[in-house]
C-alpha atoms as a PDB file:
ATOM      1  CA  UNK A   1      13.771 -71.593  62.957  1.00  0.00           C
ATOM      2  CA  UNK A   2      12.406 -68.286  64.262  1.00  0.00           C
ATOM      3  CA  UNK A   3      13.858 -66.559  67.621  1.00  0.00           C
ATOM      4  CA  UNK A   4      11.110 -67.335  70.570  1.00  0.00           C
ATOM      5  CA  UNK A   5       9.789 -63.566  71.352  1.00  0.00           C
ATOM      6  CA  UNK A   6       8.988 -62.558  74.708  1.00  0.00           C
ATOM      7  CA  UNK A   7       5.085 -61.567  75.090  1.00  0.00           C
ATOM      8  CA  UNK A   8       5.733 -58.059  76.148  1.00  0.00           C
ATOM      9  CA  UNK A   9       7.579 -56.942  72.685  1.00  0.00           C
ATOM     10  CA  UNK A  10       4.174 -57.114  70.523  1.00  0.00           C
ATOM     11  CA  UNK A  11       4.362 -53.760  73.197  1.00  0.00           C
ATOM     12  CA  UNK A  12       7.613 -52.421  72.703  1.00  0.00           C
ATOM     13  CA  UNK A  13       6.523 -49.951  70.496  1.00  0.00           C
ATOM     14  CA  UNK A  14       4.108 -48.605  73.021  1.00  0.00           C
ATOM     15  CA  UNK A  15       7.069 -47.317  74.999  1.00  0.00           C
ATOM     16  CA  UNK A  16       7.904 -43.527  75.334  1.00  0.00           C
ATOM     17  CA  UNK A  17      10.387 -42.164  73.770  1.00  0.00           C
ATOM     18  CA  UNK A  18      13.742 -42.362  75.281  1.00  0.00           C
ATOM     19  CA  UNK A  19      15.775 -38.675  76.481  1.00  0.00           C
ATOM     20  CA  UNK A  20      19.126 -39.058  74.507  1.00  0.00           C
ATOM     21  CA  UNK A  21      21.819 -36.801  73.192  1.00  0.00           C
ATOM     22  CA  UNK A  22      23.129 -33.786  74.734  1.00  0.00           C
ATOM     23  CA  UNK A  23      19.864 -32.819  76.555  1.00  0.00           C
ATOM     24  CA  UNK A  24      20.176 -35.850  78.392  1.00  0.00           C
ATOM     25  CA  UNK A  25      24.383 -35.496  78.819  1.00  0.00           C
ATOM     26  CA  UNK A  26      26.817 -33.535  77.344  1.00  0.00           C
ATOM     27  CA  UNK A  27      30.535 -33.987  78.304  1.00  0.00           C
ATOM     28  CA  UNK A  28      32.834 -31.417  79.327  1.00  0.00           C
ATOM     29  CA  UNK A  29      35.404 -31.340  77.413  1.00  0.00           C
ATOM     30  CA  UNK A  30      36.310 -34.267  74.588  1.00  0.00           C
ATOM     31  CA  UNK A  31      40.074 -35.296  72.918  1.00  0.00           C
ATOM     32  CA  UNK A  32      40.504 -32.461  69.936  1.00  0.00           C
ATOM     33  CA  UNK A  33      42.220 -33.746  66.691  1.00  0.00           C
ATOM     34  CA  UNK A  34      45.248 -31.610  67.953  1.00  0.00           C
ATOM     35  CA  UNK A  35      45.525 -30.020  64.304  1.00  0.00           C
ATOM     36  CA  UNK A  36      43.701 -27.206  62.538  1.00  0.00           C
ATOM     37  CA  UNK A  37      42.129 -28.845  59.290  1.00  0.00           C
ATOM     38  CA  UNK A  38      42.308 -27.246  56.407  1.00  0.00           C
ATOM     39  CA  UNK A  39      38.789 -27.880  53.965  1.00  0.00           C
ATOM     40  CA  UNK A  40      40.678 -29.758  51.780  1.00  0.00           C
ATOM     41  CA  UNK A  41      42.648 -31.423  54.545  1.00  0.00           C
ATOM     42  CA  UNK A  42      39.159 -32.039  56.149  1.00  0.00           C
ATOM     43  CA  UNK A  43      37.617 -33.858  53.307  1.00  0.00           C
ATOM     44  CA  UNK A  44      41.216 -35.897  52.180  1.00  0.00           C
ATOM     45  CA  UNK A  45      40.776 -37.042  55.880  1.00  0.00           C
ATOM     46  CA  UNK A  46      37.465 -38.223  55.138  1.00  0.00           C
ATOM     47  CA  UNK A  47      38.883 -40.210  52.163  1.00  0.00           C
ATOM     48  CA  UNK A  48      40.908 -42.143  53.964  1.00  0.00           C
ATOM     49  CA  UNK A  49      39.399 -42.782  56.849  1.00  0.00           C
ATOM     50  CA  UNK A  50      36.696 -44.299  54.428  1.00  0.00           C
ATOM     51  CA  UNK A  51      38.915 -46.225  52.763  1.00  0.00           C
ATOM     52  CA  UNK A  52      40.391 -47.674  55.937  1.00  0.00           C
ATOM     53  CA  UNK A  53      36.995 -48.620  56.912  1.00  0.00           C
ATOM     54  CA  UNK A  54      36.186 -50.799  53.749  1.00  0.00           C
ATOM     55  CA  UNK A  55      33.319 -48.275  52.089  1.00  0.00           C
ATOM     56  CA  UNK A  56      35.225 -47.457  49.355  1.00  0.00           C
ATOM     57  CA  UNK A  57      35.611 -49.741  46.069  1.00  0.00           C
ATOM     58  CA  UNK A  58      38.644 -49.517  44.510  1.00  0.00           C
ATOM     59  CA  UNK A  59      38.594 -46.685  42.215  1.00  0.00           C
ATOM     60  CA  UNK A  60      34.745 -46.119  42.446  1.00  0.00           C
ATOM     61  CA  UNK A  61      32.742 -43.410  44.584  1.00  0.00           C
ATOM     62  CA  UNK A  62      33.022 -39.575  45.706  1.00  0.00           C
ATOM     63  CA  UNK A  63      32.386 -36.804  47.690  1.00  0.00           C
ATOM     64  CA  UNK A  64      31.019 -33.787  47.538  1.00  0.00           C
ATOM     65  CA  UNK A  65      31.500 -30.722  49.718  1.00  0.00           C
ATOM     66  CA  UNK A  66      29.799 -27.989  49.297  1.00  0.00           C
ATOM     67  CA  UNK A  67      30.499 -26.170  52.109  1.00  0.00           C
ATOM     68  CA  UNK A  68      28.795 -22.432  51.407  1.00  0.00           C
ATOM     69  CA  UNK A  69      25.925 -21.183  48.830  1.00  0.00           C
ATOM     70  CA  UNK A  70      27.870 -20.236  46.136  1.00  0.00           C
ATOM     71  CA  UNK A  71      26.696 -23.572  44.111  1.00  0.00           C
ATOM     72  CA  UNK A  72      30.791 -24.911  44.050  1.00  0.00           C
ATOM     73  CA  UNK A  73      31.852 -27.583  45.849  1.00  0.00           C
ATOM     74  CA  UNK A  74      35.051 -29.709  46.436  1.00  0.00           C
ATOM     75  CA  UNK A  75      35.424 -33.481  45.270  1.00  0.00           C
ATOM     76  CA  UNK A  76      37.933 -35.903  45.090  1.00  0.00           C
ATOM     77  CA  UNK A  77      39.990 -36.655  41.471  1.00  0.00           C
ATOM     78  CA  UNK A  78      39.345 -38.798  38.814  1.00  0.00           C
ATOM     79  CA  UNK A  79      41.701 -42.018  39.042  1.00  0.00           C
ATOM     80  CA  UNK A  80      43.383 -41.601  42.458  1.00  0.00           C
ATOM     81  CA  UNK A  81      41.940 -44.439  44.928  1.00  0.00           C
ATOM     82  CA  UNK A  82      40.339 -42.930  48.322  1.00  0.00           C
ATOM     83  CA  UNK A  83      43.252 -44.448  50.150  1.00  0.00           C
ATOM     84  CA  UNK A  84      46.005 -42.237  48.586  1.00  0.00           C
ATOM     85  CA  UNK A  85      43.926 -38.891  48.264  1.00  0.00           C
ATOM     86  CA  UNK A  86      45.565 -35.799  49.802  1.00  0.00           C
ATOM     87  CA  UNK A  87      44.607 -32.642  50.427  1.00  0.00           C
ATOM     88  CA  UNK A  88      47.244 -30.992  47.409  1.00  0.00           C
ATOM     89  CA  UNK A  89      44.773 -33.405  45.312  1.00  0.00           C
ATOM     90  CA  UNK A  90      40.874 -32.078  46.142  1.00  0.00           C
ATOM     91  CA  UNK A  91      39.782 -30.553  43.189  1.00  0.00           C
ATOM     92  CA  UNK A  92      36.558 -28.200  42.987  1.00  0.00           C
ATOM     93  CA  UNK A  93      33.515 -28.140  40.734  1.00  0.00           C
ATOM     94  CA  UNK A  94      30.304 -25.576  39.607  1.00  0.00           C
ATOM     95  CA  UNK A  95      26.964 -26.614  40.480  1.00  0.00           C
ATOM     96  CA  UNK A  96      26.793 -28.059  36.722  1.00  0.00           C
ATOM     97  CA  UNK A  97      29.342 -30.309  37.467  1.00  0.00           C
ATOM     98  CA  UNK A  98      32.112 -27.753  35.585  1.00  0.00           C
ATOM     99  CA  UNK A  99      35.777 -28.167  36.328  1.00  0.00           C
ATOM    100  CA  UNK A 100      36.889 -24.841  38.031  1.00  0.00           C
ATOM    101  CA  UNK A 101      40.217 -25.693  39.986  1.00  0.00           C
ATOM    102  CA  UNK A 102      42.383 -28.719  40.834  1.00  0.00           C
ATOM    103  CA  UNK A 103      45.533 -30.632  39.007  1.00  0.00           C
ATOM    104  CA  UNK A 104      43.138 -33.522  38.435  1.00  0.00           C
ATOM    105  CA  UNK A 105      40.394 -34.705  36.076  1.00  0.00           C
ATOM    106  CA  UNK A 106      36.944 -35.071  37.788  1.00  0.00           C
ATOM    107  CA  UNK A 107      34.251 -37.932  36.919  1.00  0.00           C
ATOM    108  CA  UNK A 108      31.230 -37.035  35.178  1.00  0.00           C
ATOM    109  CA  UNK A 109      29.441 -39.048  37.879  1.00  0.00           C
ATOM    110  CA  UNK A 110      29.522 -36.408  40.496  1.00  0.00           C
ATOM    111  CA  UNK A 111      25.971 -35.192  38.874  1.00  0.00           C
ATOM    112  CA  UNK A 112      24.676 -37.694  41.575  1.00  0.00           C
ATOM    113  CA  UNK A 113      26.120 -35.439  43.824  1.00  0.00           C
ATOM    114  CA  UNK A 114      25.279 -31.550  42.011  1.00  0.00           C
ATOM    115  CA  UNK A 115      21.584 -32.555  41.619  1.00  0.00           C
ATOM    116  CA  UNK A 116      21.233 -33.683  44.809  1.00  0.00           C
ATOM    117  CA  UNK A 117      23.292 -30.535  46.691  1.00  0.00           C
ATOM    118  CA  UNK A 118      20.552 -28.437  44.381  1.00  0.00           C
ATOM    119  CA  UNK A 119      17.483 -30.033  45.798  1.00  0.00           C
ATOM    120  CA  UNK A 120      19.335 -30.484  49.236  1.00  0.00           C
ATOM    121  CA  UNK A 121      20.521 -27.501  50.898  1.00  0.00           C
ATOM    122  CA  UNK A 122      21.017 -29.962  54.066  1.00  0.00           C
ATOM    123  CA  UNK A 123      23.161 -32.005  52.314  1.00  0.00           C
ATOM    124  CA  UNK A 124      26.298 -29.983  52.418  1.00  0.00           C
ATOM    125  CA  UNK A 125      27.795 -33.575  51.819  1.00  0.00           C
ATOM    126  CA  UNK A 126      27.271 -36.490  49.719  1.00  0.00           C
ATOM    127  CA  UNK A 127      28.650 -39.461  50.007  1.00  0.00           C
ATOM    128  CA  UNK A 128      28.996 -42.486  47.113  1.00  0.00           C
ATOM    129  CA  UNK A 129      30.361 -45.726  47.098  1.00  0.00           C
ATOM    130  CA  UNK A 130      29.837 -49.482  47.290  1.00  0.00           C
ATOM    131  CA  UNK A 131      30.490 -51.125  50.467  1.00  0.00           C
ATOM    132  CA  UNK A 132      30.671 -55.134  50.610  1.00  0.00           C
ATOM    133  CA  UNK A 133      27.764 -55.607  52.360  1.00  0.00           C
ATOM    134  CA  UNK A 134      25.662 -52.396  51.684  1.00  0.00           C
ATOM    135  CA  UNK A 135      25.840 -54.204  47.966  1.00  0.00           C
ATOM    136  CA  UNK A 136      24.749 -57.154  48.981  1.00  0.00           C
ATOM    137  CA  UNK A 137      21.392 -55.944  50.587  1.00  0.00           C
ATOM    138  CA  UNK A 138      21.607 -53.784  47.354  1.00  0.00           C
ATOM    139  CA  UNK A 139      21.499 -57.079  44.990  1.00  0.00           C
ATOM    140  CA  UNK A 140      18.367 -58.452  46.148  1.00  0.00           C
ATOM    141  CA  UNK A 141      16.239 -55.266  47.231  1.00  0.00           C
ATOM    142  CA  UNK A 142      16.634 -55.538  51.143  1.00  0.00           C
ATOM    143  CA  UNK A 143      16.770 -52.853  53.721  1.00  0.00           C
ATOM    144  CA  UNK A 144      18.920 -53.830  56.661  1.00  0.00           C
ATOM    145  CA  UNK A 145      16.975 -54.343  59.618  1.00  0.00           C
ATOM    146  CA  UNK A 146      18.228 -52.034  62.776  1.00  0.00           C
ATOM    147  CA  UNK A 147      19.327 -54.976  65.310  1.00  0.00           C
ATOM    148  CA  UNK A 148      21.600 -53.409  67.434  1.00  0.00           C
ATOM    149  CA  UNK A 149      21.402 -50.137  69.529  1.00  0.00           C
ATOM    150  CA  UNK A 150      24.087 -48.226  67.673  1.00  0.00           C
ATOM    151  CA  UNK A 151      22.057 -49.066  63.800  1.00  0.00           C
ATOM    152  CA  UNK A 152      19.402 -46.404  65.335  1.00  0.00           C
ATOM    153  CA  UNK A 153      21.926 -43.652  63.584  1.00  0.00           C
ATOM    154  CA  UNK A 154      19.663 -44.836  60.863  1.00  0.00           C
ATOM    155  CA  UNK A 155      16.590 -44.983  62.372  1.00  0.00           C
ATOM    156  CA  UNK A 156      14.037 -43.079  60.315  1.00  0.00           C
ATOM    157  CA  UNK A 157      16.111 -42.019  57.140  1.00  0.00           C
ATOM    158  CA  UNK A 158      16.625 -45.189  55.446  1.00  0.00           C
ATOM    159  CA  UNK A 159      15.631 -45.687  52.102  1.00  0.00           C
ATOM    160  CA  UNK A 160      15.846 -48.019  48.637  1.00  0.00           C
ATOM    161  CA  UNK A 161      15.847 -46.527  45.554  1.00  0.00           C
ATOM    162  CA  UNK A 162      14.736 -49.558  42.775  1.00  0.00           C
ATOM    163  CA  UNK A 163      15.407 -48.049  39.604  1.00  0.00           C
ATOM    164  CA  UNK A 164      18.761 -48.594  38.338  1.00  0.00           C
ATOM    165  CA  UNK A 165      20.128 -46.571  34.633  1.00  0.00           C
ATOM    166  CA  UNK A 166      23.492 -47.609  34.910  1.00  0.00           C
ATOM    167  CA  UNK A 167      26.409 -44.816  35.365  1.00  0.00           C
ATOM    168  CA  UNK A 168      25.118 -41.767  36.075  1.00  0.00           C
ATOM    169  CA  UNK A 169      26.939 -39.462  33.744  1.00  0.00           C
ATOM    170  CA  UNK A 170      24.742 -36.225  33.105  1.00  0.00           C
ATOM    171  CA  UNK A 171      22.851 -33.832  35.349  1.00  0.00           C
ATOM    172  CA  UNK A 172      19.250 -35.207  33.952  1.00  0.00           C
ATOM    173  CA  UNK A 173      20.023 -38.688  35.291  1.00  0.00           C
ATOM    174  CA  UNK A 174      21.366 -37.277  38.457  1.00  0.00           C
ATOM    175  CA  UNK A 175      17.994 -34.505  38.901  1.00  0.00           C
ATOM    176  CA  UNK A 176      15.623 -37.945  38.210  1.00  0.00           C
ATOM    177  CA  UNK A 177      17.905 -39.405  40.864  1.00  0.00           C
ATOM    178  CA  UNK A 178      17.996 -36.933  43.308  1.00  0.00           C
ATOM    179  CA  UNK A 179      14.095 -36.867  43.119  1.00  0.00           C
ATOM    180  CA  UNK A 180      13.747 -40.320  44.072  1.00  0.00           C
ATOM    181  CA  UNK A 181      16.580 -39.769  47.217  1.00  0.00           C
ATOM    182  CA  UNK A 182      14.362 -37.134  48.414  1.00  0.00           C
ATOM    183  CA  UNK A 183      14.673 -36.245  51.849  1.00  0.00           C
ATOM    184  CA  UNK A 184      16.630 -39.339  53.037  1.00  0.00           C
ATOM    185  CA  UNK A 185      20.160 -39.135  54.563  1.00  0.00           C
ATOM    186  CA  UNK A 186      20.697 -42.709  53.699  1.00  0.00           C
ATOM    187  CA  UNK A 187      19.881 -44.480  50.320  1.00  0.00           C
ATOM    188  CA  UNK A 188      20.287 -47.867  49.518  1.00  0.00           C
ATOM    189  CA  UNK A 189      20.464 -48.239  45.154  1.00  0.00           C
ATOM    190  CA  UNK A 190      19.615 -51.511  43.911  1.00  0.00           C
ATOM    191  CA  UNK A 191      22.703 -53.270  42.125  1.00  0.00           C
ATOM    192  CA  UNK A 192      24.800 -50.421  42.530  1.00  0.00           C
ATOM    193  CA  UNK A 193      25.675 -48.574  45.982  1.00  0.00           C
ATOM    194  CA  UNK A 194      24.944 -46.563  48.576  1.00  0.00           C
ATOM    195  CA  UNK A 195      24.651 -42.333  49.078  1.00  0.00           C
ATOM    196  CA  UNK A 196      25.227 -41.094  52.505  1.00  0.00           C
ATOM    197  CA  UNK A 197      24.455 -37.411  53.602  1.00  0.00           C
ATOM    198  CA  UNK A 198      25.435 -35.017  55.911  1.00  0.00           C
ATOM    199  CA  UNK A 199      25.340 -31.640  57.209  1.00  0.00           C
ATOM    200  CA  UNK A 200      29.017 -31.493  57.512  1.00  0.00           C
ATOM    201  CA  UNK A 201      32.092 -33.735  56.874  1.00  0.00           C
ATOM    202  CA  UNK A 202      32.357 -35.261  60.264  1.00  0.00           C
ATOM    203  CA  UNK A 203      28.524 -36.047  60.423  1.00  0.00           C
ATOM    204  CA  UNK A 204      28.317 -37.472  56.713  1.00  0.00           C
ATOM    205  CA  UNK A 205      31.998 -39.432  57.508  1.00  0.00           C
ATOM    206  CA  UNK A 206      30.357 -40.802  60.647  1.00  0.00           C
ATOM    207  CA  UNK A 207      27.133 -41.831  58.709  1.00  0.00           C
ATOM    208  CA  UNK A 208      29.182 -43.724  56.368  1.00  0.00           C
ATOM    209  CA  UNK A 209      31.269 -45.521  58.326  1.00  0.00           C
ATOM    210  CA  UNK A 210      28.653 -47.349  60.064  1.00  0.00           C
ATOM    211  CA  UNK A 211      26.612 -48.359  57.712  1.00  0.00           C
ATOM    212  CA  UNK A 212      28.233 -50.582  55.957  1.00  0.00           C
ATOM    213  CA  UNK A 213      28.530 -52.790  59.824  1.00  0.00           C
ATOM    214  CA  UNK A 214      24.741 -52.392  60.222  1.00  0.00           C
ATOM    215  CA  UNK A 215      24.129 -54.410  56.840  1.00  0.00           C
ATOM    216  CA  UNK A 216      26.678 -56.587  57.771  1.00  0.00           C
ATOM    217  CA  UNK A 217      25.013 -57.535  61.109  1.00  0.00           C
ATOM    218  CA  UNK A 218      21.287 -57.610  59.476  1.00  0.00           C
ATOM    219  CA  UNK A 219      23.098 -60.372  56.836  1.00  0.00           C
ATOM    220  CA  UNK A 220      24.263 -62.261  59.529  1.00  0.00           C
ATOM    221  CA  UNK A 221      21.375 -62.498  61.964  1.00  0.00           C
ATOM    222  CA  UNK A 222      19.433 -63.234  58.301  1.00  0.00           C
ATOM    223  CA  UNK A 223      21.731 -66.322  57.740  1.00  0.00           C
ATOM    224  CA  UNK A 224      20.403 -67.236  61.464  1.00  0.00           C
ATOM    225  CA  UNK A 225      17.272 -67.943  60.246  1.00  0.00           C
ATOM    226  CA  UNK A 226      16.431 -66.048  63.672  1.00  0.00           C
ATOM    227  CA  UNK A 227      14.191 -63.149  64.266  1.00  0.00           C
ATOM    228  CA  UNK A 228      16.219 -60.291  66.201  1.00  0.00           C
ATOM    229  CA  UNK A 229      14.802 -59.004  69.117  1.00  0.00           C
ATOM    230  CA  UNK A 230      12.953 -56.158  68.957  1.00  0.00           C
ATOM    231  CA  UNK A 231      13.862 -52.424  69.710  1.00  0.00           C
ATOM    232  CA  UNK A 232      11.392 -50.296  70.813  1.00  0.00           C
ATOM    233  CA  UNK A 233      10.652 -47.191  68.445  1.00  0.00           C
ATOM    234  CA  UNK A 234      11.120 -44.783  71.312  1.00  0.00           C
ATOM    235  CA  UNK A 235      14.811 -46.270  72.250  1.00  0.00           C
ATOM    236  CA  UNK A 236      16.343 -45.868  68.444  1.00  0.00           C
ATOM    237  CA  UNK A 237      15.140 -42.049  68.896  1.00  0.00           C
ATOM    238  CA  UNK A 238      17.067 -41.243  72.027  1.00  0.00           C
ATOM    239  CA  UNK A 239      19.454 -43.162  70.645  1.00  0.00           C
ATOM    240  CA  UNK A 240      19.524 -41.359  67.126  1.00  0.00           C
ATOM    241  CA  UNK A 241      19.810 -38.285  69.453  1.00  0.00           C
ATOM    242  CA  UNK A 242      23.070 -39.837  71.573  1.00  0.00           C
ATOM    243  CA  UNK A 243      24.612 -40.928  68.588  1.00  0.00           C
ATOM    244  CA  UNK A 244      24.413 -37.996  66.424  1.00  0.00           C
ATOM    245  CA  UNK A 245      24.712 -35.343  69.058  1.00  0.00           C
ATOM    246  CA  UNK A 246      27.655 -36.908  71.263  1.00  0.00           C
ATOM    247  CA  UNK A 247      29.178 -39.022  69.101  1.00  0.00           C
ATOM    248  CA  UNK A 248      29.621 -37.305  65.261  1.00  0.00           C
ATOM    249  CA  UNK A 249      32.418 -35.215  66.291  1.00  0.00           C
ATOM    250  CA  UNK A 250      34.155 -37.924  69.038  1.00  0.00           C
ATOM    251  CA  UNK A 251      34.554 -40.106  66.132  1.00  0.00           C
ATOM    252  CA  UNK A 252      35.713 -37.881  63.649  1.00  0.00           C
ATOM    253  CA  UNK A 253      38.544 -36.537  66.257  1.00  0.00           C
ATOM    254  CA  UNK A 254      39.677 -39.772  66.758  1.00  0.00           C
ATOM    255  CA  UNK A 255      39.099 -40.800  62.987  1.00  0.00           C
ATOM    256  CA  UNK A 256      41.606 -38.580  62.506  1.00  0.00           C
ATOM    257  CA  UNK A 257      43.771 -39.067  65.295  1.00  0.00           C
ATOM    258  CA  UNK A 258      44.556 -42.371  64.254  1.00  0.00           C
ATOM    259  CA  UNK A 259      44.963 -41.347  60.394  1.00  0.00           C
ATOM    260  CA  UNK A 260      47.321 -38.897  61.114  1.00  0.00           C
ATOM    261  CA  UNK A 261      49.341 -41.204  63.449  1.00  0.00           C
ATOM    262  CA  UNK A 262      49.931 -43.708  60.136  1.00  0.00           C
ATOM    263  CA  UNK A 263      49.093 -41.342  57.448  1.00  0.00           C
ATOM    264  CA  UNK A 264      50.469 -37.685  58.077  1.00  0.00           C
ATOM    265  CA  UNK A 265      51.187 -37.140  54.366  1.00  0.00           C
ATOM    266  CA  UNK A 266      46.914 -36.830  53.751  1.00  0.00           C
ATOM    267  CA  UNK A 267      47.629 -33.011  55.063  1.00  0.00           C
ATOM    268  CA  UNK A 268      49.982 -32.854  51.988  1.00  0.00           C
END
């Protein structure tokens, strides 16, 4: 049974685009973290707060910072779950995936990340993991459809990528990856995952927490057997605009807030 559709949506798209983000309001003053981060207490935060959120899989997934052009970048350990990472535990890598400092082993699987962060000089972050219901769309080749106002963080830069080698282990696989990701900050990989970019930890943290609740609500308005209402093209951009803009670094500061109320020992 399909949702009845009111005549004026075969027109929604006809609608202008929407003002949104700071040009439209910007507040003044937010809630700061109320602590200095560190960039290994920046991206341990991130870690966590993933984890918390349900992205993470056990002991699968990474992320990459590369947070200057020097070609290294910081990533989490080899065989430490994102729920237990701390900042005393970030280790950091060459462009060619090379271990260069840390007290941990790192995966061979972060050439997802170094041939990516090569081609992607926007991507100062990359995010990889399988969430429950990103890997679900991911099974059967689906894109989640943006039905509700705060999915148009997506609008625009989702993607699927259909080929699917197994673990990525050496920088070839990861270049013939990264050529398919292209200039998406969001890429669905079928039977495997998700990557996630950003300009900057808070924005690619942000990113990746919501996705995983914008597949979940396309799976369940799926299992409807109901067609969602539609959302006019120019409303997701000022949206996009609101969300990145005036939201990134409000929920990053009180990501952290709450991690660090439960969870001081990540600045270890």
């Amino acid at each position: 049974m399909t949702a009845t559709i009111p005549a004026t949506a075969n027109a929604v798209d006809s609608e202008p685009v929407r003002e949104g983000g700071r040009a439209k309001w910007s507040p003044r003053i937010t809630p700061p973290i109320g602590v200095d981060l560190t960039p290994q207490q920046e991206l341990a935060c991130a870690f966590r707060i993933l984890a918390r959120t349900g992205f993470s899989e056990n002991i699968a997934g990474h992320i990459t910072w590369a947070p200057d052009d020097t070609g290294e970048m910081w990533v989490n350990p080899w065989g430490l779950w994102w729920e237990e990472v701390s900042a005393s535990d970030i280790c950091r890598v060459n462009a060619d995936a090379e271990y260069v400092a840390g007290k941990w082993d790192v995966t061979p699987a972060i050439h997802i990340h170094t041939e990516l962060h090569r081609r992607r000089p926007d991507a100062r972050v990359v995010v990889h993991n399988h969430p429950y219901y990103v890997t679900v769309l991911a099974a059967v080749g689906v894109l989640p459809e943006l039905v509700h106002q705060t999915g148009s963080l997506f609008d625009g830069d989702l993607s699927f990528v259909h080929e699917y080698s197994g673990e990525v282990d050496d920088a070839s696989l990861g270049a013939d990856l990264a050529e398919k990701i292209g200039d998406k900050n969001t890429v669905i990989l079928a039977s495997h995952g998700i990557i996630v970019t950003g300009a900057t930890v808070p924005e690619a943290t942000y990113r990746a927490a919501s996705i995983d609740r914008v597949c979940k609500l396309a799976y369940d308005v799926l299992l409807l057997g109901k067609d969602p209402l539609p959302i006019s093209t120019g409303i997701k951009a000022g949206m996009k605009k609101s969300l990145l803009e005036r939201g990134t670094d409000v929920y990053w500061a009180g990501a952290v807030r709450s991690l660090l109320r439960s969870e001081p020992d990540v600045l270890d």
